[in-house]
C-alpha atoms as a PDB file:
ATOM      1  CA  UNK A   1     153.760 -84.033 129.428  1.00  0.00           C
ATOM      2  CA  UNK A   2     155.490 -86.649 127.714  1.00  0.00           C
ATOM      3  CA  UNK A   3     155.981 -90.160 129.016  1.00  0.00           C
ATOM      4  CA  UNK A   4     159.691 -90.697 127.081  1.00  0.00           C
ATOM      5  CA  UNK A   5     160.810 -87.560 128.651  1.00  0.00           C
ATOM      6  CA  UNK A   6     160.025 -87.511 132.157  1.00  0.00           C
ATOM      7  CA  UNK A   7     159.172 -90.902 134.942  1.00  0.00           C
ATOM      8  CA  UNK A   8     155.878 -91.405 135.616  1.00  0.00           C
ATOM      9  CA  UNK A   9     155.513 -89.680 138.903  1.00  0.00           C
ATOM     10  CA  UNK A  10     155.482 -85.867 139.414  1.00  0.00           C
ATOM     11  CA  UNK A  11     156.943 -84.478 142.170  1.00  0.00           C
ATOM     12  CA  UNK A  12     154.302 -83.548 144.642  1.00  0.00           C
ATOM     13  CA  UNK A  13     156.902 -80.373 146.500  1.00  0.00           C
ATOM     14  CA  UNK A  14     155.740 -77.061 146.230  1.00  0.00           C
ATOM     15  CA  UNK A  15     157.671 -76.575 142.988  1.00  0.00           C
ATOM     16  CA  UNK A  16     155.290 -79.388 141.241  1.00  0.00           C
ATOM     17  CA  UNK A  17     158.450 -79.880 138.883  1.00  0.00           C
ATOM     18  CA  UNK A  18     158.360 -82.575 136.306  1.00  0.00           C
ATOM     19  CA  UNK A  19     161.482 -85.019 137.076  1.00  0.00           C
ATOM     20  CA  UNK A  20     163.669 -85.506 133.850  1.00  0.00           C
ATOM     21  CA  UNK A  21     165.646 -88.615 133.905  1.00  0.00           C
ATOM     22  CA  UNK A  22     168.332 -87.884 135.685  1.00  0.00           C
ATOM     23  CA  UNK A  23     171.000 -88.588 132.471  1.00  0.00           C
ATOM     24  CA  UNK A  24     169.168 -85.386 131.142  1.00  0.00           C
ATOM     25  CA  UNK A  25     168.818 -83.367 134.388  1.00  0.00           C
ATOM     26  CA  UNK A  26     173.153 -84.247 134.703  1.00  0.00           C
ATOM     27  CA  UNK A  27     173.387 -81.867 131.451  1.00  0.00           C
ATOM     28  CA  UNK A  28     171.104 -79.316 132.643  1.00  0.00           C
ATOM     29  CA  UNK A  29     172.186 -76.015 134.194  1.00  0.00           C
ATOM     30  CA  UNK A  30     172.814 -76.131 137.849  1.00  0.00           C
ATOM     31  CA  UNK A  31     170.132 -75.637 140.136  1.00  0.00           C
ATOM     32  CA  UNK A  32     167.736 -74.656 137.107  1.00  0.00           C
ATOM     33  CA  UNK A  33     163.968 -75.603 137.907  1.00  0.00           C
ATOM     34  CA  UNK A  34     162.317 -77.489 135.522  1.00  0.00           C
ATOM     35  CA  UNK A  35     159.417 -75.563 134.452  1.00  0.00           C
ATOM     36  CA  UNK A  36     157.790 -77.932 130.934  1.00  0.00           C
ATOM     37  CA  UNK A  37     158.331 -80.721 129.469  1.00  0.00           C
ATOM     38  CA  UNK A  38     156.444 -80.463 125.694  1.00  0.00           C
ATOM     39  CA  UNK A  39     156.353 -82.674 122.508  1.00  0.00           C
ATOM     40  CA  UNK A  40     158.059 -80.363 119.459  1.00  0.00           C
ATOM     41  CA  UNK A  41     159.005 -80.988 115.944  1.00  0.00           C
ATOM     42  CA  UNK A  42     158.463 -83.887 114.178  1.00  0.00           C
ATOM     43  CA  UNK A  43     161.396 -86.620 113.028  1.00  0.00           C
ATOM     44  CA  UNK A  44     161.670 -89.631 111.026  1.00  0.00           C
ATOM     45  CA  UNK A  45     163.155 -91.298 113.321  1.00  0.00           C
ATOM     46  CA  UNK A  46     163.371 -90.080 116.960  1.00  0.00           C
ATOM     47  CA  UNK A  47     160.917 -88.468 119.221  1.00  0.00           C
ATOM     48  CA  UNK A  48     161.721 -84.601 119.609  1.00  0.00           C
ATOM     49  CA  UNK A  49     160.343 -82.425 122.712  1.00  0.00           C
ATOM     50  CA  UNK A  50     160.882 -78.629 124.696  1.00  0.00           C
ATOM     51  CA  UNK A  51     162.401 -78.414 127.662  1.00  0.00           C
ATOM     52  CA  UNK A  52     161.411 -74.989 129.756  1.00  0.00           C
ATOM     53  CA  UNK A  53     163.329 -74.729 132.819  1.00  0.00           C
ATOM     54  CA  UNK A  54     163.860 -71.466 135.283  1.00  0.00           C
ATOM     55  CA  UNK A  55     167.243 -70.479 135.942  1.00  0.00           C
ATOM     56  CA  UNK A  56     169.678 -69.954 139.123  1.00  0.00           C
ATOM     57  CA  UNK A  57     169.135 -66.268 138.485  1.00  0.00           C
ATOM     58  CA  UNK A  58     165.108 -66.922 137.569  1.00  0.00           C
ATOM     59  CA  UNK A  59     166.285 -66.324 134.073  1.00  0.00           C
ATOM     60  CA  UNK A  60     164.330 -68.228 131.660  1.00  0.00           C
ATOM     61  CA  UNK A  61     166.224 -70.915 129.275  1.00  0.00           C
ATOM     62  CA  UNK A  62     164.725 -73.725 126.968  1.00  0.00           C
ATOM     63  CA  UNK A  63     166.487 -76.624 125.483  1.00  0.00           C
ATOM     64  CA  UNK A  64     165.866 -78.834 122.523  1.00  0.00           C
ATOM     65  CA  UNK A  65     165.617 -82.962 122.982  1.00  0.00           C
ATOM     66  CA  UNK A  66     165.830 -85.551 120.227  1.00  0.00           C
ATOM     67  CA  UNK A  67     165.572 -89.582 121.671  1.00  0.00           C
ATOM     68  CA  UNK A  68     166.425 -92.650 119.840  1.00  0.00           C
ATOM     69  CA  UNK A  69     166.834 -96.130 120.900  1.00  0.00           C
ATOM     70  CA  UNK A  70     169.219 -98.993 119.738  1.00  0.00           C
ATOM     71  CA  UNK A  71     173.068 -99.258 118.853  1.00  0.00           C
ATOM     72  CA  UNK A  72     172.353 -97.327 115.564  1.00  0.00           C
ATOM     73  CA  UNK A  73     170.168 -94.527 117.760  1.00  0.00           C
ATOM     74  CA  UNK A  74     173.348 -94.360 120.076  1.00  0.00           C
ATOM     75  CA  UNK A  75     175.854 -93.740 117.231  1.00  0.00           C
ATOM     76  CA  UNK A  76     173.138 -91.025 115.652  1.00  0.00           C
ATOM     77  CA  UNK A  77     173.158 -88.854 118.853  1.00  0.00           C
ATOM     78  CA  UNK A  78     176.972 -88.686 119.075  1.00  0.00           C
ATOM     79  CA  UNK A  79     177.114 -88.271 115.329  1.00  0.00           C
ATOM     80  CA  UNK A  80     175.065 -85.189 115.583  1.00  0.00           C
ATOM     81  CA  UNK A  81     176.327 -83.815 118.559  1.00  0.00           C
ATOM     82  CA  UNK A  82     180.072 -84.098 117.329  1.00  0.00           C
ATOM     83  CA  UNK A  83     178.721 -82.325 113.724  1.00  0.00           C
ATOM     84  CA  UNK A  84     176.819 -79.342 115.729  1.00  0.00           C
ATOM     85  CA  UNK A  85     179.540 -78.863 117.552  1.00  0.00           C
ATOM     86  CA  UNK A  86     181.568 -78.631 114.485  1.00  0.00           C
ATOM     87  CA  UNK A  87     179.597 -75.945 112.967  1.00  0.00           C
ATOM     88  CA  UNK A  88     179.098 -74.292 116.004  1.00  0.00           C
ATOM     89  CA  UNK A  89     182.636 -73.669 116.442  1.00  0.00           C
ATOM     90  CA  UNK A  90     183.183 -71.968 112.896  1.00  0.00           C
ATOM     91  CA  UNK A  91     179.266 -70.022 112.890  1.00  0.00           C
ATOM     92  CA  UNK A  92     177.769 -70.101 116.374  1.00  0.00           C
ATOM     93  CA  UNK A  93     174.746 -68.001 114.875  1.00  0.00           C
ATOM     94  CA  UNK A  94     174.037 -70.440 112.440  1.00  0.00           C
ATOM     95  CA  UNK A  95     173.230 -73.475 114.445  1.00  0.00           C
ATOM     96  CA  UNK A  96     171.697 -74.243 118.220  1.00  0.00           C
ATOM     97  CA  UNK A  97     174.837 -74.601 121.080  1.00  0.00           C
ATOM     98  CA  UNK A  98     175.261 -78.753 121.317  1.00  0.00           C
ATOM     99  CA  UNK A  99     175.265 -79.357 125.094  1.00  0.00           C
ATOM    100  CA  UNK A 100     175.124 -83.236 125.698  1.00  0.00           C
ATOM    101  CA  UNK A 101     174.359 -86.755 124.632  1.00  0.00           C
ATOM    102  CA  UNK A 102     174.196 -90.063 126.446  1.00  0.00           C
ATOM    103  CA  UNK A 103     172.049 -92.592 127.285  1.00  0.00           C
ATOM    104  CA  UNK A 104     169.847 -93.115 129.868  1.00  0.00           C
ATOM    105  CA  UNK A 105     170.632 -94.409 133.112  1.00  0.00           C
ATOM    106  CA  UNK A 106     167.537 -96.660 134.297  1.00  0.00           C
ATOM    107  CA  UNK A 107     167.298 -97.464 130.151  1.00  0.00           C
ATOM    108  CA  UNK A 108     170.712 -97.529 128.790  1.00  0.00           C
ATOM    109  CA  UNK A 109     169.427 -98.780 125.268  1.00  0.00           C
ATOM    110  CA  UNK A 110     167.389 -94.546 124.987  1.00  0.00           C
ATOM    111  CA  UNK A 111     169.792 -91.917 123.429  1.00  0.00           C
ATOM    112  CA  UNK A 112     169.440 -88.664 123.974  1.00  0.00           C
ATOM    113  CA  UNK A 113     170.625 -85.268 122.034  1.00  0.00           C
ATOM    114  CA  UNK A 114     170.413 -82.127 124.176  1.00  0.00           C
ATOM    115  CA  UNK A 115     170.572 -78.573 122.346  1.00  0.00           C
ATOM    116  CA  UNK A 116     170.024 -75.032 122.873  1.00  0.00           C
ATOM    117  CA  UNK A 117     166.451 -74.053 121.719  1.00  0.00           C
ATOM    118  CA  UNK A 118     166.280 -72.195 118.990  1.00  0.00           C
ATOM    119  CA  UNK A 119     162.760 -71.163 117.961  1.00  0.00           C
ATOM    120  CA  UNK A 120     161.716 -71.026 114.222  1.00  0.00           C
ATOM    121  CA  UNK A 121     159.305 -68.956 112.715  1.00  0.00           C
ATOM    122  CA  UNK A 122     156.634 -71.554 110.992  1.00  0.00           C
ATOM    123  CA  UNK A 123     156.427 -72.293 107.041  1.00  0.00           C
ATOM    124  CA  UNK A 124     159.034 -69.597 106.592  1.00  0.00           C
ATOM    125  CA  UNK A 125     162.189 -70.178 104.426  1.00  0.00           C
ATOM    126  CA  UNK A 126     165.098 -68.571 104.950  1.00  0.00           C
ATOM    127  CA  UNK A 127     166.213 -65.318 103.477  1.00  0.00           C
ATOM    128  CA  UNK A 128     168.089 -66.423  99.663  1.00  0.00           C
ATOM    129  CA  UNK A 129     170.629 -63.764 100.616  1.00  0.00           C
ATOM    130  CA  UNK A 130     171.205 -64.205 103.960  1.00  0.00           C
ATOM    131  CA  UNK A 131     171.366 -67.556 104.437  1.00  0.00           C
ATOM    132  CA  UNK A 132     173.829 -68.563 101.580  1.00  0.00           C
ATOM    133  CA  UNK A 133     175.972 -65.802 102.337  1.00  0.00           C
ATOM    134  CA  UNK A 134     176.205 -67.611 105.908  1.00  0.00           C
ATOM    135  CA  UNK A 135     176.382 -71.222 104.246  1.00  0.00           C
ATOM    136  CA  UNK A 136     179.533 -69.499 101.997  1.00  0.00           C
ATOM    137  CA  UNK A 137     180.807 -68.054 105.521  1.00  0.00           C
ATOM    138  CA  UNK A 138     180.650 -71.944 107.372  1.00  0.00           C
ATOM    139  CA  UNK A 139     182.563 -73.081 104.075  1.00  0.00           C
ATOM    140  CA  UNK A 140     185.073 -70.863 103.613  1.00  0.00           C
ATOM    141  CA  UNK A 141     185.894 -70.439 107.025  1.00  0.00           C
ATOM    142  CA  UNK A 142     186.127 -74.081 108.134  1.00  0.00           C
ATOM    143  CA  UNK A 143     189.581 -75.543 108.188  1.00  0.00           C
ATOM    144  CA  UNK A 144     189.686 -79.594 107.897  1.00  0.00           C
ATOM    145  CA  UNK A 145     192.026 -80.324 111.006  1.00  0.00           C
ATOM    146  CA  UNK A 146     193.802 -82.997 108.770  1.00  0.00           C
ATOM    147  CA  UNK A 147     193.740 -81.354 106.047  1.00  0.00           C
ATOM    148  CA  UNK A 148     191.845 -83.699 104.223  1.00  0.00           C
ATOM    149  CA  UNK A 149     188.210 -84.881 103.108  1.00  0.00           C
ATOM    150  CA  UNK A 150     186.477 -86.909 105.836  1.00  0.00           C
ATOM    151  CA  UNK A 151     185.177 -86.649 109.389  1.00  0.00           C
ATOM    152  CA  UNK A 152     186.795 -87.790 112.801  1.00  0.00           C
ATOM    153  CA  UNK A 153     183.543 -89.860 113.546  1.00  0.00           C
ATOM    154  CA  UNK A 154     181.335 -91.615 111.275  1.00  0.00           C
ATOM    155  CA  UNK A 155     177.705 -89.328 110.857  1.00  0.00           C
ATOM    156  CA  UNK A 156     174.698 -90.779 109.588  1.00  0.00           C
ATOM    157  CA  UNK A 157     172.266 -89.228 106.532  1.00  0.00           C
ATOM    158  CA  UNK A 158     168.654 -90.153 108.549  1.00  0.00           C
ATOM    159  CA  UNK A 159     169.975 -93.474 109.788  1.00  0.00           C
ATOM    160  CA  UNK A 160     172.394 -94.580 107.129  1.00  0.00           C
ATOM    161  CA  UNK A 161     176.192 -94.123 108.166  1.00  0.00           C
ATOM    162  CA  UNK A 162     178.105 -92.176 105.656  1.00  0.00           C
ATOM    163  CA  UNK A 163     181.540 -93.080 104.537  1.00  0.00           C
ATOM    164  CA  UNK A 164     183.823 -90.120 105.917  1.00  0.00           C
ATOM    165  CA  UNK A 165     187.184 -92.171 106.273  1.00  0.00           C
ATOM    166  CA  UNK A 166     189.647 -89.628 105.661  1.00  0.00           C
ATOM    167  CA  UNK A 167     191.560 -89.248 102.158  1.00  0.00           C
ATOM    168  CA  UNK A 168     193.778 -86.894 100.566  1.00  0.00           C
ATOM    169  CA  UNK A 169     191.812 -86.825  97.227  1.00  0.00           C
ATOM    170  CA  UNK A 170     188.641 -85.465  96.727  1.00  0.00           C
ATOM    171  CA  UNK A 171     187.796 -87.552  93.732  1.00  0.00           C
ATOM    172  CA  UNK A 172     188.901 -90.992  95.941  1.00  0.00           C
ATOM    173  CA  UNK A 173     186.771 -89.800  98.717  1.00  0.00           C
ATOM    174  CA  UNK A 174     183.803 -88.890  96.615  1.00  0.00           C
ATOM    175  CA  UNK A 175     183.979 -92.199  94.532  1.00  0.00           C
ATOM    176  CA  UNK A 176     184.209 -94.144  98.191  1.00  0.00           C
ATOM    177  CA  UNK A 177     181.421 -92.507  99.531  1.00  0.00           C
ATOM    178  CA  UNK A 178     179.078 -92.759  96.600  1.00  0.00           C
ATOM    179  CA  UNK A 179     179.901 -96.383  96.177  1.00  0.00           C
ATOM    180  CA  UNK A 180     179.006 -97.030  99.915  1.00  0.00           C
ATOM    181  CA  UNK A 181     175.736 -95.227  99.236  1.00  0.00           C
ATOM    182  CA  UNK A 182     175.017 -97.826  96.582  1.00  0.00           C
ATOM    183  CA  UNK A 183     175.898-100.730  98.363  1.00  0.00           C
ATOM    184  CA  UNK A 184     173.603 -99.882 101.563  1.00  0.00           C
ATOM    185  CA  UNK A 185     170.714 -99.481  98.289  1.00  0.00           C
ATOM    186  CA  UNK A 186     171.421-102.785  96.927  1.00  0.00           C
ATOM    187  CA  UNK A 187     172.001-104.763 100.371  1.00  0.00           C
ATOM    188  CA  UNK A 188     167.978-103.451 100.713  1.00  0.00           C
ATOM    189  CA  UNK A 189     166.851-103.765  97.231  1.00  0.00           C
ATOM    190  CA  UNK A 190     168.938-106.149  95.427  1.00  0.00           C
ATOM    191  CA  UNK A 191     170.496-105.743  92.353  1.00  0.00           C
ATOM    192  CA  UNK A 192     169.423-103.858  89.562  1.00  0.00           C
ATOM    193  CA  UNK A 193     170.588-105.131  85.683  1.00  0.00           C
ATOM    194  CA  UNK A 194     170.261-101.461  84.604  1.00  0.00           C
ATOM    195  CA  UNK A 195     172.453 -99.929  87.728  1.00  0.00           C
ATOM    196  CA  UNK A 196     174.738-102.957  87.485  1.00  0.00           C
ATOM    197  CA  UNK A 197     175.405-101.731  83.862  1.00  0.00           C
ATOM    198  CA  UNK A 198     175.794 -98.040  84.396  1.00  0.00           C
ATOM    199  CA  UNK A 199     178.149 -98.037  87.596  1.00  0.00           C
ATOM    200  CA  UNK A 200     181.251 -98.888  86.128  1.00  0.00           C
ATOM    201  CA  UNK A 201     180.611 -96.470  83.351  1.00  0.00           C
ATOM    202  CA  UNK A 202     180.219 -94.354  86.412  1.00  0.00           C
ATOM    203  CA  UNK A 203     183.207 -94.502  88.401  1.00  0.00           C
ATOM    204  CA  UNK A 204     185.363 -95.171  85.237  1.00  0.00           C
ATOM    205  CA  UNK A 205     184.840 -92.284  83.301  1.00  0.00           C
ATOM    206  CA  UNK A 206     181.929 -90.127  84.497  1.00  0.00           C
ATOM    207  CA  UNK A 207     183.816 -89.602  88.231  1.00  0.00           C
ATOM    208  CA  UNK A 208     187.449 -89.119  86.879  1.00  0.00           C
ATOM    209  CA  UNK A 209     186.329 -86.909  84.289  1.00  0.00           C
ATOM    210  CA  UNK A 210     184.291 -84.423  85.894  1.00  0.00           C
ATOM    211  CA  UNK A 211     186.009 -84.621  89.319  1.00  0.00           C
ATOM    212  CA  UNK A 212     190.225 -85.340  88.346  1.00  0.00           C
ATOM    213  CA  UNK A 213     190.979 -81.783  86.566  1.00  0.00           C
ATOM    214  CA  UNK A 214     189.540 -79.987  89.767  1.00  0.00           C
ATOM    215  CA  UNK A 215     192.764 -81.795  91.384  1.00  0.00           C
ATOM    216  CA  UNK A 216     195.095 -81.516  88.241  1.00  0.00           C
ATOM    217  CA  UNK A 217     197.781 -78.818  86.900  1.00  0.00           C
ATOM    218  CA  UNK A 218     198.198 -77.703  90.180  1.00  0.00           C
ATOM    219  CA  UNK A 219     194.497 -77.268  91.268  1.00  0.00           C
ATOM    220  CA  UNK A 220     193.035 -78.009  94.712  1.00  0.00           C
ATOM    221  CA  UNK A 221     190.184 -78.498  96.221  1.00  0.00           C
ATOM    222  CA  UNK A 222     189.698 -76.974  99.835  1.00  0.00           C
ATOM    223  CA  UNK A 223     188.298 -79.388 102.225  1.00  0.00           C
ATOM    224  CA  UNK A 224     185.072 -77.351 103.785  1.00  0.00           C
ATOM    225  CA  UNK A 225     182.969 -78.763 106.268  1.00  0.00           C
ATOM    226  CA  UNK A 226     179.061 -78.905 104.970  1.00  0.00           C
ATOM    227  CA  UNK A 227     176.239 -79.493 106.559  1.00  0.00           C
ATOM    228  CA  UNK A 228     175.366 -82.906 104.532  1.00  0.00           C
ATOM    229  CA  UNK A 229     171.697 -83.020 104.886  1.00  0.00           C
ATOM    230  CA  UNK A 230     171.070 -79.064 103.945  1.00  0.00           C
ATOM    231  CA  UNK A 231     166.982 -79.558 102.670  1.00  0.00           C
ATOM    232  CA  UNK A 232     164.383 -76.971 103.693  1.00  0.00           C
ATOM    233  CA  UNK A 233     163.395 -78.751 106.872  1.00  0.00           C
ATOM    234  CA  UNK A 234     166.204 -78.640 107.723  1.00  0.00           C
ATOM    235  CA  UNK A 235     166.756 -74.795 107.901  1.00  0.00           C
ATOM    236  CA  UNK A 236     164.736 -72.252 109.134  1.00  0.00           C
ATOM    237  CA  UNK A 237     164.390 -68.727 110.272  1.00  0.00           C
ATOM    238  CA  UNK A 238     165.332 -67.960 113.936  1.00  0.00           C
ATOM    239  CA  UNK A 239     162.113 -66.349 115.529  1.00  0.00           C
ATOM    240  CA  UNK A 240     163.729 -64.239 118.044  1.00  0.00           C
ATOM    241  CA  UNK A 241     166.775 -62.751 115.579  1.00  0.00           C
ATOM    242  CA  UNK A 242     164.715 -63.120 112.110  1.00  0.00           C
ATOM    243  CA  UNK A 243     168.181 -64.722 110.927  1.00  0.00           C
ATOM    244  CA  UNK A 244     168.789 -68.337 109.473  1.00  0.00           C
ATOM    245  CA  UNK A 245     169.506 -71.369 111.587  1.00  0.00           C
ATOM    246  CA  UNK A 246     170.114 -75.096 110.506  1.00  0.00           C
ATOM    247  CA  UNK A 247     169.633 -78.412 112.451  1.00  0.00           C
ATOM    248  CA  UNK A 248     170.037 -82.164 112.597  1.00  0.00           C
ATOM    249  CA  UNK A 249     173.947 -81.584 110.960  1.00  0.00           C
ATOM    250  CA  UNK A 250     175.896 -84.683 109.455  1.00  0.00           C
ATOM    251  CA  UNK A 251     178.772 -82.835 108.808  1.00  0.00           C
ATOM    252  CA  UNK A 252     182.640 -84.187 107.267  1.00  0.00           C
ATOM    253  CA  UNK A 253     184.698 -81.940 105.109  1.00  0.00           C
ATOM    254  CA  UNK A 254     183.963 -82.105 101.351  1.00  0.00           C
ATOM    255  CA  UNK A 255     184.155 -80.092  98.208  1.00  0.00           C
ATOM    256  CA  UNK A 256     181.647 -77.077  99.040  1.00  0.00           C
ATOM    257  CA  UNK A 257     179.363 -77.484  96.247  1.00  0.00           C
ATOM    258  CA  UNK A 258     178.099 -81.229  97.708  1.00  0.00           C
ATOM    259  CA  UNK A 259     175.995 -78.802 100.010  1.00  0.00           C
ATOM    260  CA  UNK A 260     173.850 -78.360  96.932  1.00  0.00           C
ATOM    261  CA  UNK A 261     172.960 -82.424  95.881  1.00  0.00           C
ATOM    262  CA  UNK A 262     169.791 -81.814  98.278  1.00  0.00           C
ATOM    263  CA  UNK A 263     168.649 -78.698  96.421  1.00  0.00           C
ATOM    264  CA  UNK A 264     168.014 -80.206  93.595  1.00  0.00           C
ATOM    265  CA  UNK A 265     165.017 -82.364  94.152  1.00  0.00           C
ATOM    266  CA  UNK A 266     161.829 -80.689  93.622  1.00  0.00           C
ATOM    267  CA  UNK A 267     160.738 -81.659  96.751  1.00  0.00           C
ATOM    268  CA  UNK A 268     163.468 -79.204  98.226  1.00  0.00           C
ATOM    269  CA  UNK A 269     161.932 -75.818  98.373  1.00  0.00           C
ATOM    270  CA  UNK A 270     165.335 -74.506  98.879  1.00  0.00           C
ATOM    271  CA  UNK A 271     165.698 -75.221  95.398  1.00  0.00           C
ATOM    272  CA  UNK A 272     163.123 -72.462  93.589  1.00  0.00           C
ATOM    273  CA  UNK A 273     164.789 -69.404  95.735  1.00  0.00           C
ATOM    274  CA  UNK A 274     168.301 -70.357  96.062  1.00  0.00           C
END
């Protein structure tokens, strides 16, 4: 049992049910029984757990909980729920169902992300095939309702907020975005005579001159909504359907191939099979 998910009491009725807080139990499926409460998964920065619970119909059903705490933890929960549900809509396979965020009642300063279940298959990487074959599907499939790079809600990489303002250009919103990136690095670290020297070389020329013909002569780039934050432990292989599923989404719409910044780090195991 764990003490962030449930009160400290158990029900003493002849059901000996575990009572959720009842901002959780709200999103639940009417008149399910609750059947386990159960620490799962491990995150840097939230504490994860398995919810069991019994069905209406006795059919069994288990959901997925993520907790964090503080204004940033609040805008993280939406953040992911808004990008699963995103990706949901376009490849329902491919991720768990979102159900619910919120905050607790009795502790309004606890977030809460409520998903489907979706049990993976441990130490096993996706298929190479399969799963970018379904990452190519999400891409190509997903239509940018303004037709432009960006997301309607700002998501957060772990818990730095990304810079998804919508703009027409991908080379304006890519230069934005990276630039944000570096100032959240130097507010923490300070500044860095050796980064201080190569940035404007970057976004002069470097930016504009890799990223300004894919947008010139006629060309476009299609606005795709990624993942954002697509490293190994991130993915996984579905246990009951042997098929690959992703989590913990920080989606916007962006040229497809930023899906593949996080593959290149050796610590990525994505990287030696895909």
């Amino acid at each position: 049992m764990l003490p962030f998910l449930v009160m400290a009491e158990i029900e003493s009725g002849k059901d000996n049910t575990i009572q959720l807080y009842r901002a959780v139990l709200e999103n639940l499926p009417a008149g399910c029984r609750i059947i386990s409460t159960t620490k799962h998964g491990v995150s840097f920065f939230a504490k994860t757990g398995h919810i069991d619970v019994e069905l209406k119909d006795g059919t069994p059903k288990s959901f997925f909980i993520k907790l964090l705490s503080g204004a940033t933890g609040a805008k993280m929960v939406e953040a992911e729920f808004e990008s699963m549900k995103a990706i949901h809509a376009v490849a329902p396979d491919f991720v768990p169902e979102p159900v619910a965020y919120g905050s607790y009642h009795s502790m309004p300063d606890t977030h809460f992300f409520l998903c489907e279940f979706r049990d993976v298959i441990e130490g096993q990487l996706p298929d190479p095939g399969e799963f970018t074959a379904k990452l190519a599907s999400l891409h190509q499939e997903s239509l940018s309702p303004t037709g432009k790079f960006g997301f309607h809600i700002t998501t957060y990489a772990g818990n730095l907020p990304q810079m998804v303002d919508w703009e027409d250009s991908w080379e304006r919103f890519f230069s934005k975005s990276l630039r944000h990136a570096l100032d959240l690095e130097m507010k923490v670290k300070g500044s860095n005579p050796k980064l201080d020297e190569l940035v404007p070389v970057l976004f002069d020329k470097v930016i504009p001159r890799l990223l300004r013909p894919l947008e010139s002569e006629g060309r476009l780039v299609k606005p795709s909504l990624v993942h954002g934050d697509l490293w190994y432990a991130n993915s996984g292989v579905d246990a009951g359907t042997s098929r690959s599923v992703v989590f913990d989404a920080c989606c916007f719409y962006a040229h497809n191939e930023y899906e593949f910044g996080q593959w290149k780090p050796s610590c990525n195991k994505l990287t030696k099979d895909m």
